[in-house]
C-alpha atoms as a PDB file:
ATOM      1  CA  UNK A   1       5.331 -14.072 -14.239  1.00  0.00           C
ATOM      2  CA  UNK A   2       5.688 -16.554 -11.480  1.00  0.00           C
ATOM      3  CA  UNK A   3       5.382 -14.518  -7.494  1.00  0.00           C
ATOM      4  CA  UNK A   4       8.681 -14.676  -5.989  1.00  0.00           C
ATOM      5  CA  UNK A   5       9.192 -13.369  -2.450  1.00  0.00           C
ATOM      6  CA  UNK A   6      12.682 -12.167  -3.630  1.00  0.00           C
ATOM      7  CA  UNK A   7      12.673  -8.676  -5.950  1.00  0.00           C
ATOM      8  CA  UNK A   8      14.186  -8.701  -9.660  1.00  0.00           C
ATOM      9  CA  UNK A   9      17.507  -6.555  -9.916  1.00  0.00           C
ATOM     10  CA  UNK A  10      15.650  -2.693 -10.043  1.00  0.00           C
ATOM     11  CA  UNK A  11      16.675  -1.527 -13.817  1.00  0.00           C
ATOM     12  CA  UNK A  12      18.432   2.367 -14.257  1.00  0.00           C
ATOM     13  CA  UNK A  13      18.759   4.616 -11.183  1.00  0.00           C
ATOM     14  CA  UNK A  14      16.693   4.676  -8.231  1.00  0.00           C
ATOM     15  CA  UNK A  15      13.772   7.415  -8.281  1.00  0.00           C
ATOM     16  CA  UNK A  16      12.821   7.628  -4.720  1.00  0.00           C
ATOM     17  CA  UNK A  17      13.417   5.722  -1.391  1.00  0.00           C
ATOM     18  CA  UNK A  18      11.529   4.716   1.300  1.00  0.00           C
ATOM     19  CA  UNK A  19      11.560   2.494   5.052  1.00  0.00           C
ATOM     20  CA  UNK A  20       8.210   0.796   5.660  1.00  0.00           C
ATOM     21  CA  UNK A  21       8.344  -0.297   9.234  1.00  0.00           C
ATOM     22  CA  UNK A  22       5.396  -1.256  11.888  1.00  0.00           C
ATOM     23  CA  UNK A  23       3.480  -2.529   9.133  1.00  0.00           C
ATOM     24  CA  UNK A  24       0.392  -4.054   9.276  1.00  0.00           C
ATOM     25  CA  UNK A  25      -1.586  -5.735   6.320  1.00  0.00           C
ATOM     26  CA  UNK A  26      -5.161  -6.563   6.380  1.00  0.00           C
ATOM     27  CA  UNK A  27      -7.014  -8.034   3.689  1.00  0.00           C
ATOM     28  CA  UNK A  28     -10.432  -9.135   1.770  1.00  0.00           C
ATOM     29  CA  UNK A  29     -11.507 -11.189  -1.131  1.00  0.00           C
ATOM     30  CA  UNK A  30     -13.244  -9.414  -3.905  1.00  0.00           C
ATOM     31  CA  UNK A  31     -15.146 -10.380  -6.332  1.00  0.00           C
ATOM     32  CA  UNK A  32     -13.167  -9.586  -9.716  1.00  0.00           C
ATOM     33  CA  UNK A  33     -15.977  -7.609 -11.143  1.00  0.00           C
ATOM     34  CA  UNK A  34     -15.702  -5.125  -8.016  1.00  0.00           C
ATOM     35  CA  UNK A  35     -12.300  -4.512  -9.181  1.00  0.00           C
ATOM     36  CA  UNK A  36     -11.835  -4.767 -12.636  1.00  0.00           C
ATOM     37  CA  UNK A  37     -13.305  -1.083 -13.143  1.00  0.00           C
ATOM     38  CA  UNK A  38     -11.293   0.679 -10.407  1.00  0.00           C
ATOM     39  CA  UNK A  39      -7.841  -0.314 -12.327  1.00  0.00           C
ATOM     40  CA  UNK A  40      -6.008   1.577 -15.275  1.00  0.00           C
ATOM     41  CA  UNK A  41      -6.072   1.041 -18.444  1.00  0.00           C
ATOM     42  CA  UNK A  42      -3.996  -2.860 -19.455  1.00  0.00           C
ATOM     43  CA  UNK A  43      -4.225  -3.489 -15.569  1.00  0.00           C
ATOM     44  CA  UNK A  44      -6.387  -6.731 -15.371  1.00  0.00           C
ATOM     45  CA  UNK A  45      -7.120  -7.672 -11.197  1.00  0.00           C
ATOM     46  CA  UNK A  46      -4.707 -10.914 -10.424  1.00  0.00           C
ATOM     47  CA  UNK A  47      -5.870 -13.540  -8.669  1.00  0.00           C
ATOM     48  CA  UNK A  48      -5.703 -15.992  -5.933  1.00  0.00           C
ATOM     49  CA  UNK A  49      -7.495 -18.902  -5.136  1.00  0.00           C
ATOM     50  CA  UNK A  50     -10.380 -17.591  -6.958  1.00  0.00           C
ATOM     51  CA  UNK A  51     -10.679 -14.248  -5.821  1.00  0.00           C
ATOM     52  CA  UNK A  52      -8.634 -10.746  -5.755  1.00  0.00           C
ATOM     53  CA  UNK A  53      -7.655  -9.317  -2.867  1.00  0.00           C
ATOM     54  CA  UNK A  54      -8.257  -5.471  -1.735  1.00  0.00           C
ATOM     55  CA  UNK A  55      -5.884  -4.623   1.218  1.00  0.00           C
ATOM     56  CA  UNK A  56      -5.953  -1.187   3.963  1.00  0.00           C
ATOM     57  CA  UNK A  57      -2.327  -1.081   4.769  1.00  0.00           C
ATOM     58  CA  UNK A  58      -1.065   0.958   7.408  1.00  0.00           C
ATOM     59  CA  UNK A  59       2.508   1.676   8.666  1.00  0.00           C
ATOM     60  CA  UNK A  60       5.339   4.192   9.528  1.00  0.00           C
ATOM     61  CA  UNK A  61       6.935   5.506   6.605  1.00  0.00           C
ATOM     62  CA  UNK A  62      10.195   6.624   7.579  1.00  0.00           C
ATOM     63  CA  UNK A  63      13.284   8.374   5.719  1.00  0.00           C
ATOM     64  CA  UNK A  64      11.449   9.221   2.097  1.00  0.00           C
ATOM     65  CA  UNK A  65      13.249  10.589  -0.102  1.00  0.00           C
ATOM     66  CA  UNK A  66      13.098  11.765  -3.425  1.00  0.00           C
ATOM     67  CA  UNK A  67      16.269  11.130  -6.299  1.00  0.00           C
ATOM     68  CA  UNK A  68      18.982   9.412  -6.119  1.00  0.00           C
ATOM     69  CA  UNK A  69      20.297   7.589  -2.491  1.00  0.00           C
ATOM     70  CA  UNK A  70      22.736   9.933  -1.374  1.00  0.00           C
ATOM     71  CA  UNK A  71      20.940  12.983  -2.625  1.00  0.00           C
ATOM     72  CA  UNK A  72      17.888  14.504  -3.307  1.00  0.00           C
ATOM     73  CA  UNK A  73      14.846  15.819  -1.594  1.00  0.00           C
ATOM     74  CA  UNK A  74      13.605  14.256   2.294  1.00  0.00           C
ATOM     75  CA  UNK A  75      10.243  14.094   3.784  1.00  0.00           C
ATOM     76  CA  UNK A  76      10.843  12.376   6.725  1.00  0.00           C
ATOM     77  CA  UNK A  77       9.053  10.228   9.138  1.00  0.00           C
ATOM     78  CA  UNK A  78       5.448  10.080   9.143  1.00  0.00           C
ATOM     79  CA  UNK A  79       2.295   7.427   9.282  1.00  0.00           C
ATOM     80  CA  UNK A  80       0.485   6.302   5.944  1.00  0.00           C
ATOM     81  CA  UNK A  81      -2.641   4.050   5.588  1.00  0.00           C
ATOM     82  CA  UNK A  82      -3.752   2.918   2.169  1.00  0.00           C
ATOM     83  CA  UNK A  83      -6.157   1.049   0.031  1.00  0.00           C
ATOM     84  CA  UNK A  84      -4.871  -1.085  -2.521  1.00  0.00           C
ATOM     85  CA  UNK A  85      -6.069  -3.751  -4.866  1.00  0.00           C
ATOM     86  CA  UNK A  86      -3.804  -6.319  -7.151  1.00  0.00           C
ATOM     87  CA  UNK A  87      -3.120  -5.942 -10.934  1.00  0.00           C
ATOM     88  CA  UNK A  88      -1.515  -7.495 -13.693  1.00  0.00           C
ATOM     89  CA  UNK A  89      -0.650  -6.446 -16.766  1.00  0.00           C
ATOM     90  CA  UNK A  90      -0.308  -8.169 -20.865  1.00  0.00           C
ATOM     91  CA  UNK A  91       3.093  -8.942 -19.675  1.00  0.00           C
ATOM     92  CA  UNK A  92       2.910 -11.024 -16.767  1.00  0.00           C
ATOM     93  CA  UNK A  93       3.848  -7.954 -14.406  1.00  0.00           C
ATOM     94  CA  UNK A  94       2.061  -8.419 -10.477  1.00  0.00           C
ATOM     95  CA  UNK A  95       1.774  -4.933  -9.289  1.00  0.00           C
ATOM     96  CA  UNK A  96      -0.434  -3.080  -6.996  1.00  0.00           C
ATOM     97  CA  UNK A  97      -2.704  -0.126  -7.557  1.00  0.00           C
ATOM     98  CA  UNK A  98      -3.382   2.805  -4.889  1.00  0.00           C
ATOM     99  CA  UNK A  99      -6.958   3.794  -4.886  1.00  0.00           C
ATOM    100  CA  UNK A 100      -6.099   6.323  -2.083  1.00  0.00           C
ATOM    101  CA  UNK A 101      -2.810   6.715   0.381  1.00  0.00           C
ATOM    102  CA  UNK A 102      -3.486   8.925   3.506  1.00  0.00           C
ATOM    103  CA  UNK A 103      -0.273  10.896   4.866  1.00  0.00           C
ATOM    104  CA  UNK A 104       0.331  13.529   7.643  1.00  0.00           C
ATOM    105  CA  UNK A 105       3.575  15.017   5.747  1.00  0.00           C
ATOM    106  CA  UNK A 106       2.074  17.769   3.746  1.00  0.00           C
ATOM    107  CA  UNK A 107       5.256  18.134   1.598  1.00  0.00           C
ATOM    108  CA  UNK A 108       5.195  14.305   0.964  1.00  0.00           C
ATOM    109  CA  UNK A 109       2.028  14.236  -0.396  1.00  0.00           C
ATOM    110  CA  UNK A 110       2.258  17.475  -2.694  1.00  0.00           C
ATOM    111  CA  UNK A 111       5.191  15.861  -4.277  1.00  0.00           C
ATOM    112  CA  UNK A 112       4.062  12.009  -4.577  1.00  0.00           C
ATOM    113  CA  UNK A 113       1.150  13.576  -6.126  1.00  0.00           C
ATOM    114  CA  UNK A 114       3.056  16.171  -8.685  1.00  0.00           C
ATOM    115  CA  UNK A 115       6.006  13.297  -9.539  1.00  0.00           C
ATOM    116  CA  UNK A 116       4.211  10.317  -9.869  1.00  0.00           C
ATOM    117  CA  UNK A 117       0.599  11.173  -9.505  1.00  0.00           C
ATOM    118  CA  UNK A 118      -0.234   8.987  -6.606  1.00  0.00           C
ATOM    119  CA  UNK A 119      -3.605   9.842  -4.719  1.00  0.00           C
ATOM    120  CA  UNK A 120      -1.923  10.569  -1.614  1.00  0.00           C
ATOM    121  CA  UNK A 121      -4.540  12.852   0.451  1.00  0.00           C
ATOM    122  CA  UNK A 122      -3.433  14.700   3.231  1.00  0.00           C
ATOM    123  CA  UNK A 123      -4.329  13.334   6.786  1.00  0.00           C
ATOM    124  CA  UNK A 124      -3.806  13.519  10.196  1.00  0.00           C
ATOM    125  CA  UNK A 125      -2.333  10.447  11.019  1.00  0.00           C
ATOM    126  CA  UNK A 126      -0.359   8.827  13.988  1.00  0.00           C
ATOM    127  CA  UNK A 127       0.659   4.933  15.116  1.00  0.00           C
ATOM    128  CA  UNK A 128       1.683   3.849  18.680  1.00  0.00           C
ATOM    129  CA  UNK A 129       2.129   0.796  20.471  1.00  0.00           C
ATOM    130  CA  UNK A 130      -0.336  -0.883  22.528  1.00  0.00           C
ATOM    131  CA  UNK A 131       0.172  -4.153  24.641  1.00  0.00           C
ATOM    132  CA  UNK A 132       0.807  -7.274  22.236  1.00  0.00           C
ATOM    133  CA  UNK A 133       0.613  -5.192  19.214  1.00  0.00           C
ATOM    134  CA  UNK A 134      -0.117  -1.576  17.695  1.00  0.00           C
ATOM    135  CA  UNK A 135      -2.347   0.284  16.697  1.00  0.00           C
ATOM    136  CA  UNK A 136      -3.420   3.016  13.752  1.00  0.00           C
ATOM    137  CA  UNK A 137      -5.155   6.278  13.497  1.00  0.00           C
ATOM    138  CA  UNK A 138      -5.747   8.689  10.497  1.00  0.00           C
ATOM    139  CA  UNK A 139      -8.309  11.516   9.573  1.00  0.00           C
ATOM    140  CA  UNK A 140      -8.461  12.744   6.002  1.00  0.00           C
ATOM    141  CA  UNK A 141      -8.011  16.504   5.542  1.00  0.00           C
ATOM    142  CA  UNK A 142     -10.526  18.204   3.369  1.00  0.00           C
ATOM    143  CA  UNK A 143      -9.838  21.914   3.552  1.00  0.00           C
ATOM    144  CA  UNK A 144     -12.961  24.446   3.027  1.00  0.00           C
ATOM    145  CA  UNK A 145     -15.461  21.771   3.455  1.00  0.00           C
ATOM    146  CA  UNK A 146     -17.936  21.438   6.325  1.00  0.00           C
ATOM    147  CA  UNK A 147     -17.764  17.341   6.061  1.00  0.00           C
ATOM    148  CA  UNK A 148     -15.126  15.910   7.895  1.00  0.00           C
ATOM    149  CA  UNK A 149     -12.869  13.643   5.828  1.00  0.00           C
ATOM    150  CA  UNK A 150     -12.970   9.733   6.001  1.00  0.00           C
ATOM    151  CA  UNK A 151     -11.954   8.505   9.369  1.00  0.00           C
ATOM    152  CA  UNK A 152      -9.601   4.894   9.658  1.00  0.00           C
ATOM    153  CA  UNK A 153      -8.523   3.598  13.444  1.00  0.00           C
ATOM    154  CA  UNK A 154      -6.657   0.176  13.244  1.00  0.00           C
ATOM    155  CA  UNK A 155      -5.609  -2.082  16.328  1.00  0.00           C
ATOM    156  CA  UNK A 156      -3.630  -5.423  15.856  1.00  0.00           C
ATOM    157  CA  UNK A 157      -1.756  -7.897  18.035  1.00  0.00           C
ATOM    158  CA  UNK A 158       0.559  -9.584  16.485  1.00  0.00           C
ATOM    159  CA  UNK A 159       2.614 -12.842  17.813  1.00  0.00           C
ATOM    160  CA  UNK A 160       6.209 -12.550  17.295  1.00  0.00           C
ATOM    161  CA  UNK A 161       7.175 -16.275  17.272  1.00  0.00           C
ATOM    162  CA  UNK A 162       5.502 -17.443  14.795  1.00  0.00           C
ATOM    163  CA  UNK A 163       6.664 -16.052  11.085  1.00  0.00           C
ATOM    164  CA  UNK A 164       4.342 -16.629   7.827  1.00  0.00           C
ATOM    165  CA  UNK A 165       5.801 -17.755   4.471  1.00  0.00           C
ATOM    166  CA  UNK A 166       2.754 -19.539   2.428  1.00  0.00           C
ATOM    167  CA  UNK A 167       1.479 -18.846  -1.430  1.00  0.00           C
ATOM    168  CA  UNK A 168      -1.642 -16.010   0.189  1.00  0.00           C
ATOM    169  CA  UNK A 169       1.296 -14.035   1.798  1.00  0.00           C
ATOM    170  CA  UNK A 170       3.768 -13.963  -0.951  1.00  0.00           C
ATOM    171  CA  UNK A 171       0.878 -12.956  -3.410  1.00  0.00           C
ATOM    172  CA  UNK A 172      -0.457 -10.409  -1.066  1.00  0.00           C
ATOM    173  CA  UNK A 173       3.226  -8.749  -0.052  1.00  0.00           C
ATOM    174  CA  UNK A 174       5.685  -9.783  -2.608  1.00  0.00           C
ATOM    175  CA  UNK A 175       4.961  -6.823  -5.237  1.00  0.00           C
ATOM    176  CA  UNK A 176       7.730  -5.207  -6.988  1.00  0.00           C
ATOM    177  CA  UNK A 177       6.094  -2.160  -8.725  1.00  0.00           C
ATOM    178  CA  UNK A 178       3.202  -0.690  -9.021  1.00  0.00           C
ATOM    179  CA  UNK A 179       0.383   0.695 -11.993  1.00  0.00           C
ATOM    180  CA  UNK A 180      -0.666   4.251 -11.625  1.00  0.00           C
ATOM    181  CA  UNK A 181      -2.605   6.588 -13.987  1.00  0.00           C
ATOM    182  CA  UNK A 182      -0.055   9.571 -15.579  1.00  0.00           C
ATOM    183  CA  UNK A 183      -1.194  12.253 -18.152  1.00  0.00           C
ATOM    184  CA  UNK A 184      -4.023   9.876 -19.538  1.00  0.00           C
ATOM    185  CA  UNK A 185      -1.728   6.595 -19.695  1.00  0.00           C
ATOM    186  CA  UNK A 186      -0.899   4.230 -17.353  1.00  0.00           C
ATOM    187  CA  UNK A 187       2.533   3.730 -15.913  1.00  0.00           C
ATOM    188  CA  UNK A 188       4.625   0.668 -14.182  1.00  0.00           C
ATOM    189  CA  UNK A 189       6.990   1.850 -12.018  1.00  0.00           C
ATOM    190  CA  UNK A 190       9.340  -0.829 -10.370  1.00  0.00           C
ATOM    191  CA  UNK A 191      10.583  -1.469  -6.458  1.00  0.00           C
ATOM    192  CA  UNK A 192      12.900  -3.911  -4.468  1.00  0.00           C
ATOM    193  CA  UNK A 193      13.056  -5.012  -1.181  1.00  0.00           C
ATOM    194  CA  UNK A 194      14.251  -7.287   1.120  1.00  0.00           C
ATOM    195  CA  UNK A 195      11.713 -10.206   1.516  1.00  0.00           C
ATOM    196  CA  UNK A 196       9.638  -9.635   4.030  1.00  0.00           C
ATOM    197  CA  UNK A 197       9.516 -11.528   7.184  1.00  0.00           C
ATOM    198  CA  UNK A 198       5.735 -11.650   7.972  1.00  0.00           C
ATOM    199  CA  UNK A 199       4.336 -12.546  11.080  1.00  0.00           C
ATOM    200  CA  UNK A 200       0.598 -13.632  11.957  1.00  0.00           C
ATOM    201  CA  UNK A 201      -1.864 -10.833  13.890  1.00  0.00           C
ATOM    202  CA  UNK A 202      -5.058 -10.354  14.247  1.00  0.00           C
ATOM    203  CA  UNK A 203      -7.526  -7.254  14.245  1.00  0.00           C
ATOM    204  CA  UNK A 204      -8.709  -6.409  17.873  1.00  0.00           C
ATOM    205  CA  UNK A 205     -10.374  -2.851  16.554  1.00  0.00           C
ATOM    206  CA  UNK A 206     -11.118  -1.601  12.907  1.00  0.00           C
ATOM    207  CA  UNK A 207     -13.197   1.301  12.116  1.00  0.00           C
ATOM    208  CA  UNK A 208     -12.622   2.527   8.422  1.00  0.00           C
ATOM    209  CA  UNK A 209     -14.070   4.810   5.979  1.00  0.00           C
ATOM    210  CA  UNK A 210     -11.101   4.867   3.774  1.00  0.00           C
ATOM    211  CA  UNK A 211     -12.282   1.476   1.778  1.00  0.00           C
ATOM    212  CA  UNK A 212     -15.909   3.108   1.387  1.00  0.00           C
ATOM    213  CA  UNK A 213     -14.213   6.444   0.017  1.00  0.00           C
ATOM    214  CA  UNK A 214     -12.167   4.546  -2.515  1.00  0.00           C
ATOM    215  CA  UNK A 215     -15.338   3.144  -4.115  1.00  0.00           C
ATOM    216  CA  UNK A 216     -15.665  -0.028  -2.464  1.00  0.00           C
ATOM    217  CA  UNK A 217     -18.601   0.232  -0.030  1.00  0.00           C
ATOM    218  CA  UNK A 218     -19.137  -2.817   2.506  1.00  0.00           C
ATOM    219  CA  UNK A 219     -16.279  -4.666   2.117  1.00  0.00           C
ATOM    220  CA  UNK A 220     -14.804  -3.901   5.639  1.00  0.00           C
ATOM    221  CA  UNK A 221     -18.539  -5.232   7.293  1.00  0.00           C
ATOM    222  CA  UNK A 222     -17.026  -8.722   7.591  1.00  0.00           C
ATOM    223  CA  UNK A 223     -14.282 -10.318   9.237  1.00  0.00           C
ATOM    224  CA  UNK A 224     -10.896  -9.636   6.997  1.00  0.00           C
ATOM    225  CA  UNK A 225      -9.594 -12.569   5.524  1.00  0.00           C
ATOM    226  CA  UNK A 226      -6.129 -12.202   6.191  1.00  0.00           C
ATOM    227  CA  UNK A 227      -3.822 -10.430   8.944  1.00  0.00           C
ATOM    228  CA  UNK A 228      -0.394  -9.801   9.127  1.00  0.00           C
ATOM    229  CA  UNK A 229       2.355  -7.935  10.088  1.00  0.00           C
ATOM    230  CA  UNK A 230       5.807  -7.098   9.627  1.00  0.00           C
ATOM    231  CA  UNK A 231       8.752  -4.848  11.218  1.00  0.00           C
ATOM    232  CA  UNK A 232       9.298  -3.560   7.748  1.00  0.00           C
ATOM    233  CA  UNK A 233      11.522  -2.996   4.494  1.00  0.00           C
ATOM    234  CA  UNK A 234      14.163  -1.070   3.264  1.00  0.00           C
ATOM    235  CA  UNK A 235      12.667   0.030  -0.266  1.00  0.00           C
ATOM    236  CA  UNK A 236      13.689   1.581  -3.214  1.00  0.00           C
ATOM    237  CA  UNK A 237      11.640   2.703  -6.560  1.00  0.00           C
ATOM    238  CA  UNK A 238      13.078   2.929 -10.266  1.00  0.00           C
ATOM    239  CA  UNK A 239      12.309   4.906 -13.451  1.00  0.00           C
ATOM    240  CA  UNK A 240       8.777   4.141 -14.583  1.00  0.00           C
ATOM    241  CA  UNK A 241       7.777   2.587 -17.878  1.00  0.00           C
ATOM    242  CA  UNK A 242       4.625   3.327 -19.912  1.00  0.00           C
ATOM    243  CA  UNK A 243       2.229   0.907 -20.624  1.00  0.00           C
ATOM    244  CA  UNK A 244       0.583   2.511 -23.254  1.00  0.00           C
END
């Protein structure tokens, strides 16, 4: 299935909603073998210019709800940073796959995890501007444990006159589902957007133990190999399929 930057017509009803806003994307090749273990079962890693990509993502997450547009259950505002890698399935189907998404909406998290079983974890975590740019901050909860949980602070500028439309950004942002593990199969469940309009930024700060937690170790030592930003989608999510 060719990448297009504009989403397919979301089959059935719409399942949950979401804005993404303030969001930053930075990004890393990976070797394939790295990857290929960490995805579900009929999830192969996709790939670009000879590599896959693993991505921390971190943004405001604003007005989710749960069921249909007009109705259903609201989380509101909060931050979210997240590790995700690329799949694709028998089908031709680009999707992404959440090793870990950190959230400081209790609520939000209990019920991503108990609808869809996404491994949101709960965090205390914040975003706020910052001359040029913004920057990120989240600290994994781990009740009754004496370790602290993994720790992720983000800072990016970002240069609002220039906007970023090439192949690497399309593959890395233009992903309308994703693959998650359910009751021992795995699951595609489908999204649409507006494109995004993508603008080029740059890491000034990065400390992260959220890539290391999600069982890839070392990847964040070096330089990421892509940056970029965006003032964010309106998104919605549709009934999931099985896989398997």
């Amino acid at each position: 299935m060719e990448i297009s930057r504009t989403a397919p017509p979301l089959p059935g009803y719409t399942v949950a909603a979401q804005e993404w806003r303030r969001v930053a994307f930075v990004h890393w090749r990976v070797p394939v073998e790295r990857v290929a273990p960490l995805l579900p079962r009929g999830v192969v890693p996709d790939v670009f210019d000879g590599s896959t990509w693993v991505g921390l993502i971190a943004f405001e997450l604003g007005d989710a709800r749960v069921g249909p547009l007009t109705v259903g259950a609201r989380w509101g505002s909060f931050t979210e940073v997240n590790v995700r890698l690329y799949g694709v399935d028998e089908q031709g189907r680009r999707g992404v796959v959440f090793r870990s998404l950190e959230a400081s909406s209790l609520p939000a998290v209990l019920a991503a995890r108990a609808l869809f079983s996404l491994p949101y974890m709960w965090a205390r975590s914040e975003h706020r501007p910052r001359p040029g740019g913004w920057e990120y901050a989240s600290r994994r909860i781990v009740p009754l444990s004496a370790e602290p949980g993994p720790r992720f602070q983000l800072a990016v500028t970002v240069d609002p006159t220039r906007t970023v439309d090439d192949e690497l950004s399309q593959f890395l942002t233009a992903r309308w589902g994703l693959f998650q593990e359910r009751f021992g199969r795995t699951q595609w469940l489908p999204n649409e957007h507006e494109p995004w309009v993508l603008h080029p930024a740059g890491v000034t700060f990065l400390h992260d133990e959220l890539m290391a937690a999600a069982g890839l170790p070392g990847v964040v030592d070096g330089p990421p190999d892509s940056v970029l930003f965006s003032p964010g989608v309106n998104s919605r999510f549709g009934r999931g399929k099985w896989l398997n």
